[in-house]
Protein backbone atom coordinates (compact mmCIF):
# COMPACT_ATOMS: atom_id res chain seq x y z
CA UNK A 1 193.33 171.10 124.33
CA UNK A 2 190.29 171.92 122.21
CA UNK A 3 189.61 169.37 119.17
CA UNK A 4 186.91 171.33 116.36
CA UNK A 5 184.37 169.57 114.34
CA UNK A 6 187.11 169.36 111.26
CA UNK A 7 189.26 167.25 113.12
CA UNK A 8 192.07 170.07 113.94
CA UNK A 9 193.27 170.43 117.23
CA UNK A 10 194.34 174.00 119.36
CA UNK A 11 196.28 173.70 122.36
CA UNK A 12 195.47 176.25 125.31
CA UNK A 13 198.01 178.07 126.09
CA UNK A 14 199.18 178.03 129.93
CA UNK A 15 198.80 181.48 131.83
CA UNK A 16 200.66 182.09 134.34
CA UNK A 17 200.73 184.79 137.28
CA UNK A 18 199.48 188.12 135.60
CA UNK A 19 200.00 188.31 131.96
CA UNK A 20 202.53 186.16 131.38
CA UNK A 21 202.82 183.38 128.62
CA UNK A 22 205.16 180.56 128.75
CA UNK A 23 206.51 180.18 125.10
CA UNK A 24 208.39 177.59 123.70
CA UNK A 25 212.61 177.90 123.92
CA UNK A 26 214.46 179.27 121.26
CA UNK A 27 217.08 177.17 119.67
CA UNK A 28 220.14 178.52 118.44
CA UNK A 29 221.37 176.37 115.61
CA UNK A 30 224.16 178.52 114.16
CA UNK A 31 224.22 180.30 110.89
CA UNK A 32 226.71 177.97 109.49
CA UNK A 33 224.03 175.53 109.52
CA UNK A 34 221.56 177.85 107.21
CA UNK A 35 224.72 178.26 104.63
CA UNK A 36 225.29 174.92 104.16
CA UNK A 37 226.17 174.94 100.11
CA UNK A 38 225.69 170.99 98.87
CA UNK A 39 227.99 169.81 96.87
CA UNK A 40 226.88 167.70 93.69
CA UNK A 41 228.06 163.84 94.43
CA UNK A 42 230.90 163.29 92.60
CA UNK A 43 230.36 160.90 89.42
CA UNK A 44 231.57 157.65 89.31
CA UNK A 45 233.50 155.96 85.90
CA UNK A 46 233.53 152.77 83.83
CA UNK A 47 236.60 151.45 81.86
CA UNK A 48 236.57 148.89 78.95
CA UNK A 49 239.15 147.93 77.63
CA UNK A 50 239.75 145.30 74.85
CA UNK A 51 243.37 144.40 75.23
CA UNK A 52 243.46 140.34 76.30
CA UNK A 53 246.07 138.74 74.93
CA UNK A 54 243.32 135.89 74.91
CA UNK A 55 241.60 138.11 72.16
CA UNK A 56 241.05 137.07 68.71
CA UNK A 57 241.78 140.13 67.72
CA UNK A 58 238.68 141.17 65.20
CA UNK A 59 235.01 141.91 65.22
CA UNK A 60 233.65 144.25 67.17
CA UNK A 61 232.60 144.40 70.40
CA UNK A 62 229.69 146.89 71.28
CA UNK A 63 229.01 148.35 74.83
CA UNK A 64 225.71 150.23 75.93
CA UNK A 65 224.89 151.31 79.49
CA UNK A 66 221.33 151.72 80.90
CA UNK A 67 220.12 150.58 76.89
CA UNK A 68 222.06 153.75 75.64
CA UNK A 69 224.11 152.91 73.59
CA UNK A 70 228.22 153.76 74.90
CA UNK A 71 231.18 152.89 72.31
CA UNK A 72 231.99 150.44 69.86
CA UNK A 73 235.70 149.17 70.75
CA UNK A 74 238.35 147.17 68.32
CA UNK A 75 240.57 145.22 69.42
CA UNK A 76 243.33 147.40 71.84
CA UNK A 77 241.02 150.15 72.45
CA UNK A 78 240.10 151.38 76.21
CA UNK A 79 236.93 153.47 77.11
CA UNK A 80 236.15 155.49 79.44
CA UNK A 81 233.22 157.51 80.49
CA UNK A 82 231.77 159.04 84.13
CA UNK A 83 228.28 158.26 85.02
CA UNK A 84 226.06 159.01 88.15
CA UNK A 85 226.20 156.96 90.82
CA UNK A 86 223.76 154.66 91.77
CA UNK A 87 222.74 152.04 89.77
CA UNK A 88 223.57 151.10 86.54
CA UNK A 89 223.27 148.02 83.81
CA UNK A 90 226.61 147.48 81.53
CA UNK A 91 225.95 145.67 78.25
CA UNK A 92 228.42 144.12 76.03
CA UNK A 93 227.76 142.18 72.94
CA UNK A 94 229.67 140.85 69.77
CA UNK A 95 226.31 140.29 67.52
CA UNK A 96 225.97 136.89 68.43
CA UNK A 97 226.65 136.28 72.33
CA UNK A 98 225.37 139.30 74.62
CA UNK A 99 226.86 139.50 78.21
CA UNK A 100 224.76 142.04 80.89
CA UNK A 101 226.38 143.21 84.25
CA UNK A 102 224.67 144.75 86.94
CA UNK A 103 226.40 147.05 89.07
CA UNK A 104 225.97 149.83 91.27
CA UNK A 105 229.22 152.38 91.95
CA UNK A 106 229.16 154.72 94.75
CA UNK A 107 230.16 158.23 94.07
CA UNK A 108 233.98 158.53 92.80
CA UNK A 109 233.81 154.48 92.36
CA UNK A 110 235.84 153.71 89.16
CA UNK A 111 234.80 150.64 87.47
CA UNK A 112 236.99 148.72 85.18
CA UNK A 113 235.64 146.20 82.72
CA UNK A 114 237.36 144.08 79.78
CA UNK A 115 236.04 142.74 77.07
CA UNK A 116 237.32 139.51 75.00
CA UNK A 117 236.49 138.21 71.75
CA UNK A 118 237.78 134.37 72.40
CA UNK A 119 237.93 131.60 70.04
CA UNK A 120 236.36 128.19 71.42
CA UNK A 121 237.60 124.87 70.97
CA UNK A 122 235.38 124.18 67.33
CA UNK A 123 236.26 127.51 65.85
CA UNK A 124 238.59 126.60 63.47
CA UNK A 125 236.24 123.12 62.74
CA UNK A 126 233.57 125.58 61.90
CA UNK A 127 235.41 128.02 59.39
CA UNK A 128 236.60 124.65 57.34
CA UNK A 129 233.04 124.02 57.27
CA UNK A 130 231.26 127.26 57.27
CA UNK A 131 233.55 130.08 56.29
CA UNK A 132 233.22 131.77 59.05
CA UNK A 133 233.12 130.94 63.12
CA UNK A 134 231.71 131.84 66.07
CA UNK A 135 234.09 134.47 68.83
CA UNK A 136 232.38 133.90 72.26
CA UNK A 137 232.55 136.78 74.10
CA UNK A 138 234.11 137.42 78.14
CA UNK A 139 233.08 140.13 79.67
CA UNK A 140 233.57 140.84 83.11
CA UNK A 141 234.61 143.05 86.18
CA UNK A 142 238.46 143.74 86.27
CA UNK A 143 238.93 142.03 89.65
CA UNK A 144 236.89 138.97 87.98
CA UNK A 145 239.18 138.49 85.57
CA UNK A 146 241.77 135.80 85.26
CA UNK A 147 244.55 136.86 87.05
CA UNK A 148 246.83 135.45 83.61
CA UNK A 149 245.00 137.99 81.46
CA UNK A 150 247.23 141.07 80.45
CA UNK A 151 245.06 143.63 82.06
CA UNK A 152 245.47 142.46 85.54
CA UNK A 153 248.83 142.26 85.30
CA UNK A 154 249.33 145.78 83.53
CA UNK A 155 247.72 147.18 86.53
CA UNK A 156 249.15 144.75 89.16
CA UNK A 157 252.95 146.23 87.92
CA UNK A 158 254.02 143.56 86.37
């Protein structure tokens, strides 16, 4: 081995009887393995869906993913959309309460969401009084959900 004054090193090569030099192996690694086509990772989706029967039924509710916004839904609409997968951050908000969901889907992961405009227990106090009340808003993952909401049991077959 021979180190030079920029810090590189050179390794002497062996001789061996005569002329001969030992070289390194070759390695045959197929040609299927220089061919190899990659496949884009297959996107992932998101549902919302705004169909509680726990839903006031008016106002709307607004959605926006990674601060983009994604779809305005009414009452008995559904969304859906594919996205990348990796990470991701859902927003949902009804102009007065804002929910935010962090999630991360794996490629072909499809992510179901509903959305609920709810009345509380001083709603109807508050429209005697005010004109107008407040709808609180649910938002969460489809597996999160109440199991008496309509959605789960839509898509449990019942």
């Amino acid at each position: 081995m021979e180190i030079f004054p920029d810090g590189t090193i050179a390794w002497n090569r062996f001789e061996l009887r005569g002329d001969a030099v030992a070289e390194p192996p070759s390695i045959d690694i197929g040609s299927d393995v220089l061919n190899i086509e990659r496949k884009p990772a297959e996107p992932a989706r998101i549902t919302v869906t705004r169909r509680s029967d726990n839903d006031a039924g008016f106002r709307e509710i607004f959605v926006s993913l990674d601060g983009e916004p994604l779809t305005m839904l009414q009452y008995g609409d559904e969304f859906t959309c594919e996205v990348k997968a990796g990470p991701h951050r859902l927003k949902a908000h009804n102009t007065l309460f804002w929910k935010t969901r962090q999630i991360v889907l794996r490629p072909g992961e499809h992510a179901r969401f509903t959305a609920i405009n709810r009345k509380g227990p001083i709603s109807f106090g508050l429209l005697f009084m005010l004109g107008a009340f407040p709808l609180y808003l649910t938002f969460e993952r489809a597996s999160d959900v109440p199991a008496t909401d309509t959605l789960l049991r839509r898509h449990a077959g019942g």
